[in-house]
Protein backbone atom coordinates (compact mmCIF):
# COMPACT_ATOMS: atom_id res chain seq x y z
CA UNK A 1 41.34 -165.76 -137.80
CA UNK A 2 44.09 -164.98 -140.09
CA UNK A 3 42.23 -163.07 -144.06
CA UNK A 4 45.19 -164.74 -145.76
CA UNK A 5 42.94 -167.81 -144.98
CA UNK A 6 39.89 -166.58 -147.10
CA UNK A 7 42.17 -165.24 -149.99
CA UNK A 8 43.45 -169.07 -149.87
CA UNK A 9 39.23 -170.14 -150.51
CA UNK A 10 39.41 -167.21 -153.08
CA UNK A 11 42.59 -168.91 -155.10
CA UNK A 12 41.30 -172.46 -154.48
CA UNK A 13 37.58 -171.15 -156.44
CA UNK A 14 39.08 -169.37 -159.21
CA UNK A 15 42.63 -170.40 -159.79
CA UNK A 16 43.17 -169.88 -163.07
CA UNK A 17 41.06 -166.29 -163.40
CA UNK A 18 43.84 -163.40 -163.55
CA UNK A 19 44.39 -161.21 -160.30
CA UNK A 20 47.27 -159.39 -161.39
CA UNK A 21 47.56 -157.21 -164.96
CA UNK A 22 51.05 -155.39 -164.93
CA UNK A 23 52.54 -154.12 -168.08
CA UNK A 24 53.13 -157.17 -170.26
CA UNK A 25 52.38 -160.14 -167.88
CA UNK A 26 49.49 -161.40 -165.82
CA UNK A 27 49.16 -163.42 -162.55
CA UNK A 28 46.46 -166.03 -161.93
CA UNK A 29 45.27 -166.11 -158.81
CA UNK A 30 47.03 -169.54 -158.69
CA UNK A 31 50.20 -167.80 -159.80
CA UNK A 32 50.21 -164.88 -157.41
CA UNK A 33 49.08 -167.67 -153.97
CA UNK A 34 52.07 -169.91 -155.38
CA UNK A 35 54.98 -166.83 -154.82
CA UNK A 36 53.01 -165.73 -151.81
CA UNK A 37 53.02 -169.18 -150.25
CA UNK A 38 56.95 -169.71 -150.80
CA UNK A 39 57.50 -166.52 -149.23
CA UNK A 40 55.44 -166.94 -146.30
CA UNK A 41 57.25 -170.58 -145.67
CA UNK A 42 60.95 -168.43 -145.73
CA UNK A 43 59.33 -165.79 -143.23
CA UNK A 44 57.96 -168.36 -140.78
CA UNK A 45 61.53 -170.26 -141.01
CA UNK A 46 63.42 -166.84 -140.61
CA UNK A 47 60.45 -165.50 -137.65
CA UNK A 48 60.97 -168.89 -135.90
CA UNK A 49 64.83 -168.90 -135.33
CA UNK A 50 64.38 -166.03 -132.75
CA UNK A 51 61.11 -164.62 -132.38
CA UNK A 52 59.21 -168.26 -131.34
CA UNK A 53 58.04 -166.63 -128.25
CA UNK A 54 56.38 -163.74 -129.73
CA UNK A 55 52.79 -164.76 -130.76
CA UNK A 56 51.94 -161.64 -132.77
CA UNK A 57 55.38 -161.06 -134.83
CA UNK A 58 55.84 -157.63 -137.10
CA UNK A 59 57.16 -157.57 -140.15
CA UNK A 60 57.63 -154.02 -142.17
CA UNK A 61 58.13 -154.04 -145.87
CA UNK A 62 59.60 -151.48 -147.92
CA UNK A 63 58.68 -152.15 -151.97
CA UNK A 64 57.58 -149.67 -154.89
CA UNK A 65 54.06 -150.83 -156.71
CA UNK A 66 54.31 -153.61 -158.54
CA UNK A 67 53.34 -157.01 -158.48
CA UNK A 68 55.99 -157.77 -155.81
CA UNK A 69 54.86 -155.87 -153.44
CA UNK A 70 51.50 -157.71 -153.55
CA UNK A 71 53.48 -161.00 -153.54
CA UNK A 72 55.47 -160.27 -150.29
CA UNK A 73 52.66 -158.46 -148.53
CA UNK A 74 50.34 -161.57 -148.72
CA UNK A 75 53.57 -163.82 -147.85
CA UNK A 76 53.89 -161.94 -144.38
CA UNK A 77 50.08 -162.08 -143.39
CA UNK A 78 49.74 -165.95 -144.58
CA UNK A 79 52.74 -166.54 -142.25
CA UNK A 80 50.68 -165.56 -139.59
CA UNK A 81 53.22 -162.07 -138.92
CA UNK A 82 51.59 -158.62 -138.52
CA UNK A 83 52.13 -156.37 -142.06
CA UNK A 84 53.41 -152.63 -141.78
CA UNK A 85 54.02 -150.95 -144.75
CA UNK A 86 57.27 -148.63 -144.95
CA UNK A 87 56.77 -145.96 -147.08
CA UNK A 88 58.80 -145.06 -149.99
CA UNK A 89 58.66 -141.27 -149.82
CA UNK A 90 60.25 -141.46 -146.40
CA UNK A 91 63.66 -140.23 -145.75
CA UNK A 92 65.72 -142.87 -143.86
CA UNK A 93 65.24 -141.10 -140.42
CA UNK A 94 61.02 -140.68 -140.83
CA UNK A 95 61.28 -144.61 -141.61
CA UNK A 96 63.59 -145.73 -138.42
CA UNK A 97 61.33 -143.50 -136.30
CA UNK A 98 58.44 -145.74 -137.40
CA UNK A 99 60.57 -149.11 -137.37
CA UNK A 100 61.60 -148.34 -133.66
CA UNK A 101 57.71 -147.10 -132.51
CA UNK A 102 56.28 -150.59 -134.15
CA UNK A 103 59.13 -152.67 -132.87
CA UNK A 104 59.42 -154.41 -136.12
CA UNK A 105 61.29 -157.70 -135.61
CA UNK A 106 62.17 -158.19 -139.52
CA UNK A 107 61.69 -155.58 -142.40
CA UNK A 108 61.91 -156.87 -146.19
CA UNK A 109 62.81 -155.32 -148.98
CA UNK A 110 62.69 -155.48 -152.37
CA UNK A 111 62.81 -153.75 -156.04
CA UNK A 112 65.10 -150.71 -156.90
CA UNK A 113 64.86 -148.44 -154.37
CA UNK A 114 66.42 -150.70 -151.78
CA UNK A 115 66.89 -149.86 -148.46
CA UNK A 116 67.11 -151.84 -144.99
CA UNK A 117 67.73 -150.56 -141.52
CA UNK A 118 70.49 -152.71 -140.57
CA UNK A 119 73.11 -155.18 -142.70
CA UNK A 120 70.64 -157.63 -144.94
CA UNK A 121 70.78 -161.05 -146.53
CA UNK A 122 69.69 -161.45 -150.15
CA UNK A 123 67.94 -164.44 -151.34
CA UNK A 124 65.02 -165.87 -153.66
CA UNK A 125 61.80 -166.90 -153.15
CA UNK A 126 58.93 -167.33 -155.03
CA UNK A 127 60.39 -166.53 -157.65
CA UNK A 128 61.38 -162.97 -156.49
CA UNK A 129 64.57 -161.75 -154.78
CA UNK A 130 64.43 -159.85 -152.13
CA UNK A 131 66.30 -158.95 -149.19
CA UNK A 132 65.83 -158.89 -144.96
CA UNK A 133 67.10 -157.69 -141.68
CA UNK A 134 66.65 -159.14 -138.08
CA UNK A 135 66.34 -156.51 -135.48
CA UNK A 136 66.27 -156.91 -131.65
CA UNK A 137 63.09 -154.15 -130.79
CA UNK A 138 61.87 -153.09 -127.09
CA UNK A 139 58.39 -152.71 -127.78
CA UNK A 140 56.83 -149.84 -125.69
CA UNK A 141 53.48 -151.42 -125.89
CA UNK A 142 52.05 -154.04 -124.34
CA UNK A 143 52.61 -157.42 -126.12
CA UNK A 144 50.12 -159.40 -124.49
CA UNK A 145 47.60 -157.05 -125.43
CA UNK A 146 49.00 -156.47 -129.10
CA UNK A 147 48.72 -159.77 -129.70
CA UNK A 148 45.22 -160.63 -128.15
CA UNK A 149 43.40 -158.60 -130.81
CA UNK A 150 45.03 -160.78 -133.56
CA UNK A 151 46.51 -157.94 -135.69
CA UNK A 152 46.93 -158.06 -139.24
CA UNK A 153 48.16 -154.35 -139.98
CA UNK A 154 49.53 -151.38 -138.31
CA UNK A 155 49.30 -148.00 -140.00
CA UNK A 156 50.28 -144.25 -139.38
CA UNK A 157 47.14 -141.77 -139.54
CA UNK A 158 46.80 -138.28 -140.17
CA UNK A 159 44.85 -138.42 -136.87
CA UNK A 160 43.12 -135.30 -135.55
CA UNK A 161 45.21 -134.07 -132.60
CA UNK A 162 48.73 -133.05 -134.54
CA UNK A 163 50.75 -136.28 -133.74
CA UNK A 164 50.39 -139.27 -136.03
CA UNK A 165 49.49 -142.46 -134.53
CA UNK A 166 49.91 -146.53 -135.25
CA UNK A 167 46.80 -147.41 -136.04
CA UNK A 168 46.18 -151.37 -135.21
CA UNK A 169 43.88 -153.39 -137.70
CA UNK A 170 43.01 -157.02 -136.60
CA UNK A 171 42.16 -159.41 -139.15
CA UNK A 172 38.79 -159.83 -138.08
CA UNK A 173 38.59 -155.56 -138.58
CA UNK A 174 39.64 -155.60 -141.52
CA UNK A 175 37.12 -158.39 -143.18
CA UNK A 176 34.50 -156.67 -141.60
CA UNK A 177 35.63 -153.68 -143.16
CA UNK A 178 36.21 -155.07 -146.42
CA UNK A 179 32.91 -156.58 -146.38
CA UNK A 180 31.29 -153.29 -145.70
CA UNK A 181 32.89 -151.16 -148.24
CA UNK A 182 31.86 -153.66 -150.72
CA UNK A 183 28.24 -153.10 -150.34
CA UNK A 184 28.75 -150.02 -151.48
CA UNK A 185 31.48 -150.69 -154.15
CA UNK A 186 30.09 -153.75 -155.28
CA UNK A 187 32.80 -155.46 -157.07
CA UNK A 188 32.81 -159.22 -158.08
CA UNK A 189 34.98 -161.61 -160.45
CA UNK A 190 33.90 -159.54 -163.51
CA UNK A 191 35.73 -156.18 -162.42
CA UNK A 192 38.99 -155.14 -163.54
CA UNK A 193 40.19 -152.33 -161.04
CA UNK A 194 42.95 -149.77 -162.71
CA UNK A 195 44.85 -148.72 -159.89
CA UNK A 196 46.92 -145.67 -159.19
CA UNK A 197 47.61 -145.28 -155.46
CA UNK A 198 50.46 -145.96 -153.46
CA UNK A 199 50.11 -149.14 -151.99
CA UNK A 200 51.96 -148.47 -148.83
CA UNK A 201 49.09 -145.97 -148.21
CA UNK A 202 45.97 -147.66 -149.90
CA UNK A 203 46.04 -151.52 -149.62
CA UNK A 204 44.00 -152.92 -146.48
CA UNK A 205 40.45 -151.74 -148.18
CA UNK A 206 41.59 -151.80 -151.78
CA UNK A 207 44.38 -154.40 -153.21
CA UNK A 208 42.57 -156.86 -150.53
CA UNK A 209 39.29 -156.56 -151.02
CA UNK A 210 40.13 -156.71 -154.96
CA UNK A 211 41.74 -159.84 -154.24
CA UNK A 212 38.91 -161.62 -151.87
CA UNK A 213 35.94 -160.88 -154.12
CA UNK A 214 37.93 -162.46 -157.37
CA UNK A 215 38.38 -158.79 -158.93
CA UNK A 216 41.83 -158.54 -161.08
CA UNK A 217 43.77 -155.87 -159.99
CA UNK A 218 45.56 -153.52 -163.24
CA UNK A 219 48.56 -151.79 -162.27
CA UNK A 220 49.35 -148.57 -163.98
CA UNK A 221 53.12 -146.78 -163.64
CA UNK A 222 52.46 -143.43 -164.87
CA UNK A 223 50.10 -141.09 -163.68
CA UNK A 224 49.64 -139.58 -167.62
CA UNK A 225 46.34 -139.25 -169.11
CA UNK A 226 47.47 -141.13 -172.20
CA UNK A 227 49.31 -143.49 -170.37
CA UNK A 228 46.50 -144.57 -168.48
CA UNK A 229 43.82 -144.57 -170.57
CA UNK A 230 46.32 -146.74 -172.72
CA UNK A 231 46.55 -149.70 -170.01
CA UNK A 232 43.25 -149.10 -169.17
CA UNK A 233 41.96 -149.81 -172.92
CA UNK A 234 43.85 -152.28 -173.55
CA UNK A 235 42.98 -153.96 -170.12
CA UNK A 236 38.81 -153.35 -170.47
CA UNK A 237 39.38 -152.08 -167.02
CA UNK A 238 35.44 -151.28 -165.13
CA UNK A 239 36.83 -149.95 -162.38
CA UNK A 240 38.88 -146.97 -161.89
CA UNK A 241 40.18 -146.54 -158.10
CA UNK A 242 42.15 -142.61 -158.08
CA UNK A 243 42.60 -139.46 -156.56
CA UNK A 244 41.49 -136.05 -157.43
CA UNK A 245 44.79 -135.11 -159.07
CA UNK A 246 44.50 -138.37 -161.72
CA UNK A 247 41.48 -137.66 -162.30
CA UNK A 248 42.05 -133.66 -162.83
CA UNK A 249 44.54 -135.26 -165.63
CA UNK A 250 42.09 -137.61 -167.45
CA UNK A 251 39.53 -135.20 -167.46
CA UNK A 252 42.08 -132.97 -169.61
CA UNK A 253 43.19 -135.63 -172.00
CA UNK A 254 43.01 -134.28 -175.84
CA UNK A 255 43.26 -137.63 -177.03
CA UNK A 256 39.58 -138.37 -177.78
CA UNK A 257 39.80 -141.94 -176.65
CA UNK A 258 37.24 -143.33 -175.02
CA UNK A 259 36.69 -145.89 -171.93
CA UNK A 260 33.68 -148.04 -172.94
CA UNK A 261 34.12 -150.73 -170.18
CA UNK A 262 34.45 -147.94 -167.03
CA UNK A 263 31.08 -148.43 -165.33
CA UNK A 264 32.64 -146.80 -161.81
CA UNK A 265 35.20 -144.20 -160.97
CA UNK A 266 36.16 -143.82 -157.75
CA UNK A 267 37.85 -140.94 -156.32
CA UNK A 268 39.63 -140.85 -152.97
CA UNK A 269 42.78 -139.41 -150.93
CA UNK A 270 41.75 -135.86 -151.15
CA UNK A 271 38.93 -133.35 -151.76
CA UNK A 272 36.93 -133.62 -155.17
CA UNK A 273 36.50 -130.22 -156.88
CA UNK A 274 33.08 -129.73 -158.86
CA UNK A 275 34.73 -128.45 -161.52
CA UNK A 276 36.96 -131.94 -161.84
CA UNK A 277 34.08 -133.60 -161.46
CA UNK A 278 31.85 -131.79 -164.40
CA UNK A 279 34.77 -131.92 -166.27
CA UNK A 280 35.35 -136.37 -165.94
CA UNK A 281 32.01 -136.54 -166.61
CA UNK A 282 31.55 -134.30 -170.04
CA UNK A 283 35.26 -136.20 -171.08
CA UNK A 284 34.23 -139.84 -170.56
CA UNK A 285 29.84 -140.22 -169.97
CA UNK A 286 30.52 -141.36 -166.37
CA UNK A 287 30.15 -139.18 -162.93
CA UNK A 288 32.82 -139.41 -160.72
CA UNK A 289 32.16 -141.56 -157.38
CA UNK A 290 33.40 -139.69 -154.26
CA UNK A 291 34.60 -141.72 -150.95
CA UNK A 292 35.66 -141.25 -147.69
CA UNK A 293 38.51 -143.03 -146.73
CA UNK A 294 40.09 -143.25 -143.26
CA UNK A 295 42.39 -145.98 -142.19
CA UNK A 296 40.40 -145.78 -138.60
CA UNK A 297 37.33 -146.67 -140.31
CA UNK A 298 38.02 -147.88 -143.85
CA UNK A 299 35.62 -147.03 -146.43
CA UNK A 300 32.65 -146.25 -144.82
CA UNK A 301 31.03 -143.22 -146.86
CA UNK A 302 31.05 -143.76 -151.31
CA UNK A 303 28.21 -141.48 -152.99
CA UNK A 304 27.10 -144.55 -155.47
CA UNK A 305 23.23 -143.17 -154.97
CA UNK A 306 24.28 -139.24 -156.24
CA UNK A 307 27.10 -138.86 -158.09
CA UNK A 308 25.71 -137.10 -160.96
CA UNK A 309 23.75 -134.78 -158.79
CA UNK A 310 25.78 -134.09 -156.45
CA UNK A 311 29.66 -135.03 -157.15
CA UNK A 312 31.34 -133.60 -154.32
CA UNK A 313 29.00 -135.48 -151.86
CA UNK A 314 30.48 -138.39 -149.99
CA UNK A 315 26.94 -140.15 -150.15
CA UNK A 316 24.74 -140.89 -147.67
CA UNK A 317 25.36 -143.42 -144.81
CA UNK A 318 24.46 -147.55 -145.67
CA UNK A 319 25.63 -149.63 -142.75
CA UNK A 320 27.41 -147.04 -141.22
CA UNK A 321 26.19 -144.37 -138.71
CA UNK A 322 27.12 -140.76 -138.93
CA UNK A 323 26.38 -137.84 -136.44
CA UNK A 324 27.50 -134.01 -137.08
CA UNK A 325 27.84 -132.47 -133.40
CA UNK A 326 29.02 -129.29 -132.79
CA UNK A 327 31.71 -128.40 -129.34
CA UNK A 328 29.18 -128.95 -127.14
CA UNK A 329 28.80 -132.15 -128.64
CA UNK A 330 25.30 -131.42 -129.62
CA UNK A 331 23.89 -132.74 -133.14
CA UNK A 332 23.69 -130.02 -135.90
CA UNK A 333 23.25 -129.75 -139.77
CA UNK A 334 27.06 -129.14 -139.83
CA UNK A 335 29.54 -129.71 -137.54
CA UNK A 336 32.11 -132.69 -136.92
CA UNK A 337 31.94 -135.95 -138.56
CA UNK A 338 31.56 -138.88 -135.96
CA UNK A 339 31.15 -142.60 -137.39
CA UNK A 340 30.33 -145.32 -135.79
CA UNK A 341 30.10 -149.10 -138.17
CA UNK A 342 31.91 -152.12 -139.10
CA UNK A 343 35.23 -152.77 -139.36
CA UNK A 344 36.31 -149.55 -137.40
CA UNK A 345 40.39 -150.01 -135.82
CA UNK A 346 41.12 -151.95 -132.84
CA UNK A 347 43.65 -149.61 -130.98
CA UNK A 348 46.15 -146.79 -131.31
CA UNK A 349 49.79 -148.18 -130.48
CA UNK A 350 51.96 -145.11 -128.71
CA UNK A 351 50.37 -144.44 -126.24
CA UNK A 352 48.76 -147.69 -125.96
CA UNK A 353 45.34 -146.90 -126.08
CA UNK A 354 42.11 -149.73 -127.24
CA UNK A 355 39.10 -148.31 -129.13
CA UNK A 356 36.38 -150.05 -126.75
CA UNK A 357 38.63 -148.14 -123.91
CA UNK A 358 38.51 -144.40 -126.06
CA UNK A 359 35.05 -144.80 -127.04
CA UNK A 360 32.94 -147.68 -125.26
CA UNK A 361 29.73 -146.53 -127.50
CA UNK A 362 31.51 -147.50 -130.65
CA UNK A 363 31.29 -143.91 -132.09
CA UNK A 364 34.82 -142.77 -133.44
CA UNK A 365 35.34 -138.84 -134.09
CA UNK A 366 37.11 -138.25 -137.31
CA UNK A 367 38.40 -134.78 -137.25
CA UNK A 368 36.45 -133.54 -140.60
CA UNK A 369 33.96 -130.95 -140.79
CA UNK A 370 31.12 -131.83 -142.60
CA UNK A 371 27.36 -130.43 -143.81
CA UNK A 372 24.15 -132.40 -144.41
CA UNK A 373 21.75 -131.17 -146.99
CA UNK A 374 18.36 -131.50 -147.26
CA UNK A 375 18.54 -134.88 -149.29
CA UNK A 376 20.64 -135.93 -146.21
CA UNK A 377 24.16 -136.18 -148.27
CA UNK A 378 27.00 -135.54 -146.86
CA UNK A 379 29.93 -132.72 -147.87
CA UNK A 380 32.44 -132.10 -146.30
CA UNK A 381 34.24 -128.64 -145.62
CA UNK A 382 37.42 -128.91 -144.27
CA UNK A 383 39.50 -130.53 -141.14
CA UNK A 384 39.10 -129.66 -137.62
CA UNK A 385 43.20 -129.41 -137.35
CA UNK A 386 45.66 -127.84 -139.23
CA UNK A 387 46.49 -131.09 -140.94
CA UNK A 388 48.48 -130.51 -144.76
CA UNK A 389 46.75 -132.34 -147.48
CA UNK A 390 49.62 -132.50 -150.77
CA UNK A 391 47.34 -134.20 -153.53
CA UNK A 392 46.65 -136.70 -150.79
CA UNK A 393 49.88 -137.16 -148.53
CA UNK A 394 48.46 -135.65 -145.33
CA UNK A 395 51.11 -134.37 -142.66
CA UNK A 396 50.86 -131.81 -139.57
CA UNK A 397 52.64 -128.41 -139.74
CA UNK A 398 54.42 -129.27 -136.42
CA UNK A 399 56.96 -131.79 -137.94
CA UNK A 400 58.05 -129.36 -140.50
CA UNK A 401 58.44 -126.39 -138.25
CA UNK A 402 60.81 -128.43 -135.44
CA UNK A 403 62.89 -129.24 -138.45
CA UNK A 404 62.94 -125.95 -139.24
CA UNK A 405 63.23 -124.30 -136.21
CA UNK A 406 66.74 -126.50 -135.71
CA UNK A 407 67.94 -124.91 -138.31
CA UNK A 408 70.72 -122.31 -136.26
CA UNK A 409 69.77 -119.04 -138.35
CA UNK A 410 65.93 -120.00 -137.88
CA UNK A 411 64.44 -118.22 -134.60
CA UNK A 412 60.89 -119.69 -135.32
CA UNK A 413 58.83 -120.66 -138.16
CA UNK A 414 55.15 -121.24 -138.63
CA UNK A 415 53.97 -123.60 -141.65
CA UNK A 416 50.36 -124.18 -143.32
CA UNK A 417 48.78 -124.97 -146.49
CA UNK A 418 48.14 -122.96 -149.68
CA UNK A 419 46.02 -123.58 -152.20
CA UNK A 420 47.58 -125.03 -155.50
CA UNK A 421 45.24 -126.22 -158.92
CA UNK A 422 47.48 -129.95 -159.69
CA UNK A 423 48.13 -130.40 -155.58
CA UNK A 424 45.08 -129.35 -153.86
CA UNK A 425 47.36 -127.65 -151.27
CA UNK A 426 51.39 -126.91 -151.41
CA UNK A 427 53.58 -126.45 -147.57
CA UNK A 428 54.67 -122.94 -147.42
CA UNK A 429 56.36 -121.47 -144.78
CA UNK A 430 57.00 -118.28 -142.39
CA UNK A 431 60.23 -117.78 -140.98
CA UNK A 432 61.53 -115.60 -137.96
CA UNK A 433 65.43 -115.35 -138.81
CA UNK A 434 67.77 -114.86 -135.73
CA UNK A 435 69.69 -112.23 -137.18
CA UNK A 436 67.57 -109.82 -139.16
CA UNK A 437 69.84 -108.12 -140.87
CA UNK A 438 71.08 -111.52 -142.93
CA UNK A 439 67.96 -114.19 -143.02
CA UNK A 440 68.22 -117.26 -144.36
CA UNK A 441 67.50 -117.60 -147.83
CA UNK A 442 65.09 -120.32 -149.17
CA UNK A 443 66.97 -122.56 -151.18
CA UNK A 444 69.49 -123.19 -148.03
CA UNK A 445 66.48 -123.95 -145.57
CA UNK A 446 65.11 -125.95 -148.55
CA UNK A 447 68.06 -128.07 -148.55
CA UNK A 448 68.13 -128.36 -144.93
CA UNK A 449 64.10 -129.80 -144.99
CA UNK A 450 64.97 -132.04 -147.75
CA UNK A 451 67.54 -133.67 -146.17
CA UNK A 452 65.22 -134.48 -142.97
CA UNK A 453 61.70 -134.92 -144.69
CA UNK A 454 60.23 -136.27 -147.24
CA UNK A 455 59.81 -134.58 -150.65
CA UNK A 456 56.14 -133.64 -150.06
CA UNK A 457 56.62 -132.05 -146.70
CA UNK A 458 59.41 -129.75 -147.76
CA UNK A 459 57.65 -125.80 -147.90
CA UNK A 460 57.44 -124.81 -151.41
CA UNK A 461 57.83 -121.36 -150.56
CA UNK A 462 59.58 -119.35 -147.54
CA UNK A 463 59.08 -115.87 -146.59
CA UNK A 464 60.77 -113.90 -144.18
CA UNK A 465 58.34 -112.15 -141.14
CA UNK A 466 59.46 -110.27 -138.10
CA UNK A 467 57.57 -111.74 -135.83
CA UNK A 468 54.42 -114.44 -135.52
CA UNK A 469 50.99 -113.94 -134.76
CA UNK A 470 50.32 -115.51 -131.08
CA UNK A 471 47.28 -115.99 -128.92
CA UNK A 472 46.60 -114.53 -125.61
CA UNK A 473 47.76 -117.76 -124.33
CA UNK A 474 51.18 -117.66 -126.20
CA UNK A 475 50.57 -120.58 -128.82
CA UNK A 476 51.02 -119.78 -132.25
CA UNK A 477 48.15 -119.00 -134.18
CA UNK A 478 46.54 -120.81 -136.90
């Protein structure tokens, strides 16, 4: 099955009914399938030429928000090609690393931050210009397999083990998925959904599932309180789909407007704070909606039943199952989160590894730590790893410290997360300088990050230690 085929019944329902709101103009549903279509049409022509023989073809795409990058990522799933998003905030290495471990055979590109891992053409299609590159990849994974599970997306996790992993979605994965989270999120033709994410991050269980249940999707540019509440007033946005940092903002907007058609607010990415929450709730009437989102399982937590009760619940489980087990792997009140439901991935890429393979009984262990209380709502407390979280952006401590640890006056470093009110957590770091007598100072090593990672990653602070705490084993402690 290809979900570009169902978005197709979607247009051919309610053609006319806007899916797109950004800044002055608005796409019909009709308007937004017609670009799609003529982009899909150049893709299979340009896929074709060389790739004929490859029945499950990848194409990466590196766009800021906007209506285009809608427009090209439905192109590349209608033509039948596998989608992986490129993030922006990468630095050109972090993207090529990605590139190379997908073995993408074409990566488009389009809007003002271009960029293309190899000489590009221009052109224009559907009514948008945009620009590609051919590459000649080695995949390290097998093909034949790759392409039996009928993938429609590959993303990068956080994961749980330190190393971030290609996630594969098949298109029958990801309606299941979609179809899921909507039980709980319960959107239809009527909804207008204000959105404030990053779509290379957030658009498999989001921009898609908008798109599929007739929803019209409201694009907003700047994360300002007044800014959104502007678009989303002048919009009649119901839906609001966020993260704890935009809605930290809103809930300290002065401005005494109100948002009279918001009937849900859904908050996602990161941890919700109560005192966020309280705050939303006295500012605009509404309780903030927690979720859980994770791109192995999709959406498969939202707290519609207890929001105002309990705001930093992630709800209680609908068609998904949940166990709490402790190291043993005994069942507690608190312990780690383990899912098991609809939709959930269909295999990790490097090393090639299939979820009925890593967990024939369907369950899938997601690296949180969570509590049950006695209402049987679920909280969680933390992650089992030493995974960063900046307002967000999730990254392991590992990739910053090799960086660092390259650096020739850097003898070893250890990194972690601190606390911050806007960011939920900033990178900071500890550094063991060769030479004692002269360390490094922290605007050189921040240079050196910046020029390696991206913005997010870099430590926001480095102090200078003689020596790191170890464990009787010799790793570095925690």
């Amino acid at each position: 099955m290809n979900i570009a085929d169902l978005i197709a019944e979607r247009v051919a329902a309610t053609p006319e009914h806007p899916a797109l709101i950004h800044q002055d103009e608005t796409w019909s549903y009709r308007a937004l399938w017609s670009r799609a279509e003529a982009i899909a049409d150049r893709l299979r022509e340009l896929l074709a030429s060389e790739f004929a023989q490859t029945s499950a073809p990848r194409v990466g795409l590196f766009c800021p928000n906007g209506a285009d990058y809608v427009v090209l990522a439905l192109g590349i799933l209608r033509a039948g090609a596998c989608f992986i998003p490129i993030a922006p905030e990468l630095v050109p290495t972090e993207r090529a690393a990605q590139i190379a471990t997908t073995a993408q055979q074409l990566v488009i590109a389009a809007g003002p931050r271009l960029w293309l891992p190899g000489p590009g053409a221009s052109e224009t299609a559907g009514e948008l210009t945009w620009q590609w590159t051919r590459l000649a990849p080695k995949a390290a994974f097998p093909e034949d397999r790759f392409a039996a599970l009928e993938p429609a997306f590959v993303r990068f996790s956080s994961g749980t083990t330190g190393t971030s992993k290609g996630v594969v979605l098949s298109h029958a994965s990801l309606l299941a998925r979609i179809r899921s989270a909507n039980r709980r999120l319960r959107l239809t033709t009527a909804d207008r959904v204000l959105w404030t994410l990053p779509m290379a991050h957030h658009f498999a269980v989001s921009i898609i599932l908008y798109l599929l249940e007739g929803a019209t999707t409201v694009l907003v540019d700047s994360h300002l309180s007044a800014d959104v509440l502007a678009v989303a007033r002048s919009s009649g946005a119901t839906v609001m789909y966020g993260s704890p940092f935009h809605y930290q903002l809103l809930a300290a907007d002065e401005s005494g407007l109100d948002w009279p058609t918001l009937r849900l607010a859904v908050s996602t990415a990161a941890a919700l704070s109560a005192e966020t929450a309280e705050k939303f709730e006295r500012r605009f009437g509404l309780p903030l909606t927690q979720a859980l989102g994770i791109i192995e399982a999709g959406l498969p937590l939202v707290n519609t039943g207890a929001a105002q009760e309990a705001p930093t619940s992630v709800g209680q489980p609908d068609d998904f199952e949940i166990a709490l087990r402790e190291e043993t792997g005994a069942e507690a009140a608190a312990g780690e989160l383990w899912l098991r439901g609809p939709g959930m991935f269909d295999a990790y890429l490097l090393p090639w590894r299939e979820r009925h393979d890593l967990a024939p009984d369907g369950w899938f262990a997601t690296g949180d730590i969570a509590r049950r209380d006695e209402a049987g709502r679920l909280f969680l407390c933390g992650r089992s790893k030493a995974m960063i979280n900046v307002g967000g952006l999730k990254f392991f401590p590992e990739e910053i410290e090799a960086v660092l640890n390259s650096h020739p006056d850097v003898r070893e470093s250890r990194v972690s997360g601190e606390p911050h009110e806007r960011w939920e957590t900033i990178p900071v770091a500890e550094i063991v300088p060769r030479d004692p007598a002269q360390p490094p100072i922290g605007a050189t090593l921040g240079k050196f990050c910046r020029e390696q990672l991206a913005a997010y990653k870099v430590p926001q602070r480095f102090r200078v230690v003689g020596s790191l705490p170890r464990t009787a084993s010799g790793k570095l402690k925690r």
